[in-house]
N, C-alpha and C. Protein backbone atom coordinates (compact mmCIF):
# COMPACT_ATOMS: atom_id res chain seq x y z
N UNK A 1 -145.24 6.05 71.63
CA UNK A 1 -144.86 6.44 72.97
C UNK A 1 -145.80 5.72 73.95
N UNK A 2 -145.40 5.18 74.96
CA UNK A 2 -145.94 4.37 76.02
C UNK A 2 -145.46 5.23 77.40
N UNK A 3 -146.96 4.88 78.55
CA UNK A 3 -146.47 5.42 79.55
C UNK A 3 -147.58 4.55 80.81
N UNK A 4 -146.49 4.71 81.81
CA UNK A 4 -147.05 3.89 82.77
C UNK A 4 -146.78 4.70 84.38
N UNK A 5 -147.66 5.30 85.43
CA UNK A 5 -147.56 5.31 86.63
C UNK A 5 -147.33 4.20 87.73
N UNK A 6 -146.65 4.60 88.26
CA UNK A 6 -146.30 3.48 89.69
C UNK A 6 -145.49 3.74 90.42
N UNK A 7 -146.47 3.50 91.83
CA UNK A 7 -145.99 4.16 93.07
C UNK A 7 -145.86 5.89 92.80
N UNK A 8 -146.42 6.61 91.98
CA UNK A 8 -146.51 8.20 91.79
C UNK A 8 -144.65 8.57 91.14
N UNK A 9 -144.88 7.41 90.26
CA UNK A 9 -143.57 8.45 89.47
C UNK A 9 -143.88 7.42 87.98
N UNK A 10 -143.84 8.21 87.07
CA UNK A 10 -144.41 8.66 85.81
C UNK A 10 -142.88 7.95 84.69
N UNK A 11 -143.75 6.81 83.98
CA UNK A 11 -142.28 6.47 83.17
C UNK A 11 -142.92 6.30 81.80
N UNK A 12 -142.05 7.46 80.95
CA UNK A 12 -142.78 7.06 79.24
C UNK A 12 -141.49 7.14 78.30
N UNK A 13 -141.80 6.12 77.24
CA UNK A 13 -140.73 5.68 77.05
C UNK A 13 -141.27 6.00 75.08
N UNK A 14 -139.88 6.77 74.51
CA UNK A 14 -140.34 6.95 73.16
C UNK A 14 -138.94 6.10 72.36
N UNK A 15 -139.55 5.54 71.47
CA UNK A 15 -138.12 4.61 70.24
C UNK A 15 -137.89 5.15 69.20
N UNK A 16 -136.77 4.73 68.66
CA UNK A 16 -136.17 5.75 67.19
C UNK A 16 -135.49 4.18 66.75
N UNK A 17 -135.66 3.84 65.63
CA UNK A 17 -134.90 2.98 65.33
C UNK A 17 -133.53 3.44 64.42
N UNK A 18 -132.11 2.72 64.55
CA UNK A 18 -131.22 3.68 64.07
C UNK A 18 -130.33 2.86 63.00
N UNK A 19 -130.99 2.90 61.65
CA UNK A 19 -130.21 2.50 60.78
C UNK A 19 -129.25 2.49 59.95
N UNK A 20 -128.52 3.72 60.44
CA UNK A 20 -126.96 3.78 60.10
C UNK A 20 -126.11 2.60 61.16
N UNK A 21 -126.67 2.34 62.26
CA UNK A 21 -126.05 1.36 63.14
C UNK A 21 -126.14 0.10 62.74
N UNK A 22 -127.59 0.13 62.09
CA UNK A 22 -127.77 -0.96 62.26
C UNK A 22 -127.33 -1.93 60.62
N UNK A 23 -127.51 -3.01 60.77
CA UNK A 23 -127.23 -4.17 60.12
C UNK A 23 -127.91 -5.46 59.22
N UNK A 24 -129.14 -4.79 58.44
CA UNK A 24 -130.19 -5.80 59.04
C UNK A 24 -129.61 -7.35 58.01
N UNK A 25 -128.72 -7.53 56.61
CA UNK A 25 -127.94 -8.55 56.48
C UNK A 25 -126.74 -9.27 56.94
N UNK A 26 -127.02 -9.04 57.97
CA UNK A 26 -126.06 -9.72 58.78
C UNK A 26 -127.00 -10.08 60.14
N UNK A 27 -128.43 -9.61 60.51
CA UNK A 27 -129.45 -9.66 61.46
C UNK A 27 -128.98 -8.94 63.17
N UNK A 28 -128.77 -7.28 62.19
CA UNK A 28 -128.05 -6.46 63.50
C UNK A 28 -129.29 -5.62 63.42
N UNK A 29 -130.15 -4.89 64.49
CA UNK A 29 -131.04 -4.22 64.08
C UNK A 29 -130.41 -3.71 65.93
N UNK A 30 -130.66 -1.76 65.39
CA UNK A 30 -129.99 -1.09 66.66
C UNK A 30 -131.66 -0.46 67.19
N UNK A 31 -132.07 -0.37 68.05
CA UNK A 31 -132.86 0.50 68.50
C UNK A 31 -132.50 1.21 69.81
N UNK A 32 -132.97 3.19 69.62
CA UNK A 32 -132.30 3.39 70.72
C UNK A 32 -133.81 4.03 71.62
N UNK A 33 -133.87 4.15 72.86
CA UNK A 33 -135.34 4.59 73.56
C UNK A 33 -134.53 5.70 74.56
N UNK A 34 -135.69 6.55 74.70
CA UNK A 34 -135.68 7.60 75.53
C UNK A 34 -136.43 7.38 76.32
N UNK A 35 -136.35 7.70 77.55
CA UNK A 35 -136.75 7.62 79.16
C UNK A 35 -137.34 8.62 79.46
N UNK A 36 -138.39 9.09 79.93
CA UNK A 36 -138.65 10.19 80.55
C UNK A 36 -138.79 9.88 82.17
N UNK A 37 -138.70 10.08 83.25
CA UNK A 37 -138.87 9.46 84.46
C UNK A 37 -139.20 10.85 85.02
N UNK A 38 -140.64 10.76 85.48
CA UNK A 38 -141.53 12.18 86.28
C UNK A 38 -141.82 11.70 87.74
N UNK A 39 -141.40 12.63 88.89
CA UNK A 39 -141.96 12.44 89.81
C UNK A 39 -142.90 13.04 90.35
N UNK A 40 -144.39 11.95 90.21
CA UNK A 40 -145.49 12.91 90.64
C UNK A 40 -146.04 12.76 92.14
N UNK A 41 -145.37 12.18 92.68
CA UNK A 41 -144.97 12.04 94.41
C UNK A 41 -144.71 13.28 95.01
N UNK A 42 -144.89 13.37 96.02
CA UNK A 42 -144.99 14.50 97.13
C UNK A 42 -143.16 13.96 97.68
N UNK A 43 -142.33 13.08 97.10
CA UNK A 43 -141.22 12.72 98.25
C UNK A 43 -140.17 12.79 97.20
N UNK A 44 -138.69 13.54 97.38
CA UNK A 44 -137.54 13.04 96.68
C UNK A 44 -137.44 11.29 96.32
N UNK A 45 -136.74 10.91 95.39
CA UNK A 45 -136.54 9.16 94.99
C UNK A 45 -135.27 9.14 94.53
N UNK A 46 -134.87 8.29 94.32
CA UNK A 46 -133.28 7.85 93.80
C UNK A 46 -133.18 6.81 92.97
N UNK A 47 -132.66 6.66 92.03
CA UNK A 47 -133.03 5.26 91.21
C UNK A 47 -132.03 4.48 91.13
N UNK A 48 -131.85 3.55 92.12
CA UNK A 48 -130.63 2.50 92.98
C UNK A 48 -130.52 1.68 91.33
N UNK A 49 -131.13 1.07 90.96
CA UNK A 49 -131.42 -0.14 90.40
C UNK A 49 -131.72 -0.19 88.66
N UNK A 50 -131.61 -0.90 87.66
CA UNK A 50 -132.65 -1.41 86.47
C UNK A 50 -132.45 -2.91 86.15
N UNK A 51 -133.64 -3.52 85.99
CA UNK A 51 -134.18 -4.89 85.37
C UNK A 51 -134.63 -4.61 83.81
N UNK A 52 -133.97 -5.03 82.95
CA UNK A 52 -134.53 -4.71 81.65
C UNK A 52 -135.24 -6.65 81.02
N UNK A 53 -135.99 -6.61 80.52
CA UNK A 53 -136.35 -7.80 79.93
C UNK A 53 -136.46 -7.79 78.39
N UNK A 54 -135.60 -8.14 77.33
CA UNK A 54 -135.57 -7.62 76.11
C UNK A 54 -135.33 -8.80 74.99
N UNK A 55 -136.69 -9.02 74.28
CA UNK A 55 -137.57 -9.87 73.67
C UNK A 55 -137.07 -9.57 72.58
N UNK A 56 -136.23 -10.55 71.30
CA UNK A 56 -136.86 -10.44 70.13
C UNK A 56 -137.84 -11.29 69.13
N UNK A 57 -138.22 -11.30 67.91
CA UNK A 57 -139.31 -11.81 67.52
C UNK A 57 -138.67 -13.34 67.07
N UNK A 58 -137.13 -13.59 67.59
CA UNK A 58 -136.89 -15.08 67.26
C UNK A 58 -137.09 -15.92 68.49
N UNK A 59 -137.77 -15.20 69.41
CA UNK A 59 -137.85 -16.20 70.55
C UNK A 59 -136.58 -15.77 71.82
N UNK A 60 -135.70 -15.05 71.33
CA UNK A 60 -134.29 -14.69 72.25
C UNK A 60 -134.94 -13.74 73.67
N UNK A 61 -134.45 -14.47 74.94
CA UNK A 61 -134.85 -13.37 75.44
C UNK A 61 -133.69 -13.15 76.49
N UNK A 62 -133.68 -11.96 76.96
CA UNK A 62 -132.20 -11.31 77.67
C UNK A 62 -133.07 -10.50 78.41
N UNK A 63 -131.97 -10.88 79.80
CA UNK A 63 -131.90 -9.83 80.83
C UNK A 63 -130.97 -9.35 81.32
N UNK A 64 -131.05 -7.90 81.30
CA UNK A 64 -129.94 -6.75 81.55
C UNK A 64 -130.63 -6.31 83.18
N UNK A 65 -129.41 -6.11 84.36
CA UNK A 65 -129.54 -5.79 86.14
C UNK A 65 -128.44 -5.15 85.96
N UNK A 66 -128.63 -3.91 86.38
CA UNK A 66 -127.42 -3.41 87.22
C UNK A 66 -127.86 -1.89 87.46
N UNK A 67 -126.63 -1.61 88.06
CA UNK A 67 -127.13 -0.23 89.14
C UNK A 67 -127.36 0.69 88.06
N UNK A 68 -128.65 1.61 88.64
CA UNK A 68 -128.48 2.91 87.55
C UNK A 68 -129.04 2.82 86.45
N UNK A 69 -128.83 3.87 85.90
CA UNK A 69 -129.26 3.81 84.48
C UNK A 69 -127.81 4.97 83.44
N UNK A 70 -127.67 4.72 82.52
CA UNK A 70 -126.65 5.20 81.58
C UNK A 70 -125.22 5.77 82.75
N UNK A 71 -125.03 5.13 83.55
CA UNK A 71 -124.20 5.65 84.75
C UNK A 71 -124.42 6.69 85.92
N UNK A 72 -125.71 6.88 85.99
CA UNK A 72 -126.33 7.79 87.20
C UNK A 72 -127.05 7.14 88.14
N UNK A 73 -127.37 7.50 89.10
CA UNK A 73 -128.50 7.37 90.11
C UNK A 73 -128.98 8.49 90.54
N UNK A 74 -129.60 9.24 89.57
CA UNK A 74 -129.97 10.81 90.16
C UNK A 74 -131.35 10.76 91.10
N UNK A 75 -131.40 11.71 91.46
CA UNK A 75 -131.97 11.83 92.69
C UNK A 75 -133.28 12.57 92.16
N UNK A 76 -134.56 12.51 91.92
CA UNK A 76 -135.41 13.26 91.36
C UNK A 76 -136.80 13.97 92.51
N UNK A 77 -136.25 15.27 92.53
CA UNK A 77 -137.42 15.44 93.44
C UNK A 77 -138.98 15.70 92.94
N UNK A 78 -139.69 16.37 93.85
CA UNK A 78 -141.35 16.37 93.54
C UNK A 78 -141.35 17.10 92.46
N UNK A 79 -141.95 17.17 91.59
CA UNK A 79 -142.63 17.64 90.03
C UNK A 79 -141.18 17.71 89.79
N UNK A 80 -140.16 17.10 89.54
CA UNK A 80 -139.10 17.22 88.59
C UNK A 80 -138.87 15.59 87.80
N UNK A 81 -138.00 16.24 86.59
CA UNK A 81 -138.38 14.93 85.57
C UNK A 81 -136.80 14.43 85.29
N UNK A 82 -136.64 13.61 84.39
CA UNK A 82 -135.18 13.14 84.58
C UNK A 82 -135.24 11.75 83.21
N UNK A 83 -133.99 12.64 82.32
CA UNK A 83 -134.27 12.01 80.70
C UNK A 83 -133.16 11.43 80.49
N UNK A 84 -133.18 10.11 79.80
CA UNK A 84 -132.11 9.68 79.30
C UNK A 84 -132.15 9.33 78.10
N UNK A 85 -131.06 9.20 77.19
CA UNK A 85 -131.50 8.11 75.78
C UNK A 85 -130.49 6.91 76.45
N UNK A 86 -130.54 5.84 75.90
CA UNK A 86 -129.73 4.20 75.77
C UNK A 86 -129.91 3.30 74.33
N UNK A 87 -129.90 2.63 74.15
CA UNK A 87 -129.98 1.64 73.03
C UNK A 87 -130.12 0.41 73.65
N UNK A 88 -130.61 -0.72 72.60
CA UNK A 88 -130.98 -1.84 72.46
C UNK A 88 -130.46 -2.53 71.37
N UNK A 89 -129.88 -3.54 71.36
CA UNK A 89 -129.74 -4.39 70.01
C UNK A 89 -130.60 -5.62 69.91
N UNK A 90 -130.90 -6.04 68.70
CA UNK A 90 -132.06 -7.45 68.41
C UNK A 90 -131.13 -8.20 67.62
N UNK A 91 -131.49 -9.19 67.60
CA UNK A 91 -131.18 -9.79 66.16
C UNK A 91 -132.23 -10.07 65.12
N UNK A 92 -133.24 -9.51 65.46
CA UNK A 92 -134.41 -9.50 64.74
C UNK A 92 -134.96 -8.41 64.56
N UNK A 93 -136.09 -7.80 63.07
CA UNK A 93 -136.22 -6.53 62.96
C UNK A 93 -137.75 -6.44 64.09
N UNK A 94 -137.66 -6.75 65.09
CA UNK A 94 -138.97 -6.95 65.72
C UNK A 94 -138.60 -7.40 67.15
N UNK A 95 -138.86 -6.87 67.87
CA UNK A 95 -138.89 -7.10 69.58
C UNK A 95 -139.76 -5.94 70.56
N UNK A 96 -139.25 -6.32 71.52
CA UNK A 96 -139.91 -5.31 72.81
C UNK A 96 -139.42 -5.62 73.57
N UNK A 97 -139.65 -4.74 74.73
CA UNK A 97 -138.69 -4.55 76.24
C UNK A 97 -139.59 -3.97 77.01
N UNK A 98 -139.29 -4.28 78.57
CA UNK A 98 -140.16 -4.15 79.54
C UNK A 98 -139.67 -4.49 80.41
N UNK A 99 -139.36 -3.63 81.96
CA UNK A 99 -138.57 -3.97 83.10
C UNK A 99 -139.13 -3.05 84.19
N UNK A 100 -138.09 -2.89 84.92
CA UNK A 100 -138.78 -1.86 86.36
C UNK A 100 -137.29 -1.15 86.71
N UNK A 101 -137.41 -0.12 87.59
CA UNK A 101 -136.57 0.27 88.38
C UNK A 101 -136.76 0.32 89.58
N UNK A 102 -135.60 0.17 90.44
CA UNK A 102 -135.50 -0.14 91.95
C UNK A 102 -135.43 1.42 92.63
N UNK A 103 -135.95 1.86 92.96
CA UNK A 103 -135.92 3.24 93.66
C UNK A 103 -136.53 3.84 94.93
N UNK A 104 -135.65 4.48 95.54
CA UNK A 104 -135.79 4.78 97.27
C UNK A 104 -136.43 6.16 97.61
N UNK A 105 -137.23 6.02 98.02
CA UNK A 105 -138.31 7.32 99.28
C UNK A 105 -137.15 7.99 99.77
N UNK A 106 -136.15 8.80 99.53
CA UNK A 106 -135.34 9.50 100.42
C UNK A 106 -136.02 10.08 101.44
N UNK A 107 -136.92 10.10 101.92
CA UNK A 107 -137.46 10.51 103.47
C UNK A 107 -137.46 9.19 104.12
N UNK A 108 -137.91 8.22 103.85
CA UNK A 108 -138.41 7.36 104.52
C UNK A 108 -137.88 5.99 104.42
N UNK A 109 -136.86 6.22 103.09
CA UNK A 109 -135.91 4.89 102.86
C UNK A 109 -136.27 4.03 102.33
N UNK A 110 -137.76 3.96 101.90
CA UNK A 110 -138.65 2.92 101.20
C UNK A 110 -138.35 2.65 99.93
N UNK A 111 -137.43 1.17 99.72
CA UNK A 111 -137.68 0.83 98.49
C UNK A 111 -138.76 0.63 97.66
N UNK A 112 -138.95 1.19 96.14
CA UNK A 112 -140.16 1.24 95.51
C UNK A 112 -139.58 0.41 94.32
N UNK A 113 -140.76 -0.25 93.70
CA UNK A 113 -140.41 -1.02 92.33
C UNK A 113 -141.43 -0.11 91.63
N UNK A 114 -140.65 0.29 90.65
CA UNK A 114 -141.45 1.09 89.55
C UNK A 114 -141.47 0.42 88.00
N UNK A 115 -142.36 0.49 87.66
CA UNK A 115 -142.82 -0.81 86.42
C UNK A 115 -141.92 0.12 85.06
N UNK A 116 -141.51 -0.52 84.35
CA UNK A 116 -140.93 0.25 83.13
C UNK A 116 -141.98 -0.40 82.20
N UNK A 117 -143.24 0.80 81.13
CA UNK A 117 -144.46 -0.53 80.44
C UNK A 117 -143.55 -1.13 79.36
N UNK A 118 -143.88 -1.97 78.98
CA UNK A 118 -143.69 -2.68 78.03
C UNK A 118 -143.72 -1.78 76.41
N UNK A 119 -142.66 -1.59 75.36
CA UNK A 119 -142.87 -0.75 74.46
C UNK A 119 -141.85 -1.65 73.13
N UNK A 120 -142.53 -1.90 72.17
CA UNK A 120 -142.22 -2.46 70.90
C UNK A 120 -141.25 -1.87 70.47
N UNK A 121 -140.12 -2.13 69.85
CA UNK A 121 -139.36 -2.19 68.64
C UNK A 121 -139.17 -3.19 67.08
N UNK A 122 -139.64 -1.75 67.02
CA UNK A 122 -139.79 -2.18 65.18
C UNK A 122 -139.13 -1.44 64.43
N UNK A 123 -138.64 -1.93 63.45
CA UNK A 123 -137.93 -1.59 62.21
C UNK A 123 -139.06 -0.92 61.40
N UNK A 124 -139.20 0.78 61.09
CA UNK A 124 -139.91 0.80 59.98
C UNK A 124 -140.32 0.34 58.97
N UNK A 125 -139.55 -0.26 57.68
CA UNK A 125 -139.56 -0.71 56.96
C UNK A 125 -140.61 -2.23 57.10
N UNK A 126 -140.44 -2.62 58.09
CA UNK A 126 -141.65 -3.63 58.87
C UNK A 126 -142.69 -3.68 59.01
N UNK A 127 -143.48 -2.41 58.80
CA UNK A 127 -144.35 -1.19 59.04
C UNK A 127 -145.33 -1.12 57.82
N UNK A 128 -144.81 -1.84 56.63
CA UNK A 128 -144.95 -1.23 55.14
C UNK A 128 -145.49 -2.28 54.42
């Protein structure tokens, strides 16, 4: 589990790798991550935006933009938290991901870039 503050809202991010999905002779490897997103800000936020940057260990690298996250833009006020799961695919049993979200000060309208840290995916069996 990885976690990173910025701009006073709280992002930790835990992985499950999921090998009924996945594929690894054929070089399908599924990983899925959970989001936790805490606001430890004194101001409501909204999360307009995601930049994902998603690395595997063959050198491939991809970027995923678009509004939202799993089809929301919820609105998270002061000490409230806000969870999602999503997935990732590699073609390798080995990568990582690391991006930000675009999100607004509902008082004040201020776009904020909030860092998503950087968090490994690995194949257990990798592990051994």
């Amino acid at each position: 589990m990885v976690q990173q503050v910025t701009e006073g809202v709280s992002i930790t991010v835990e992985t499950f790798y999921q090998p009924a999905q996945s594929n690894p002779l054929a070089s399908e490897y599924l990983f899925a991550y959970r989001i936790t997103i805490e606001n430890l800000s004194t101001m409501p936020v909204k999360l307009l935006r995601r930049h994902w940057n998603i690395i595997d260990s063959n050198g491939a690298v991809r970027e995923v933009e678009g509004e939202g996250v799993v089809g929301q833009q919820p609105i998270i006020q002061p000490g409230d938290s806000y969870q999602y799961v999503s997935a990732a695919n590699l073609r390798s049993d080995m990568g990582k991901m690391y991006g930000s979200y675009q999100m607004e000060n509902m008082y004040n309208k201020k776009l904020l870039k909030v860092s998503i840290p950087e968090f490994q995916l690995i194949a257990p069996f990798k592990l051994n």
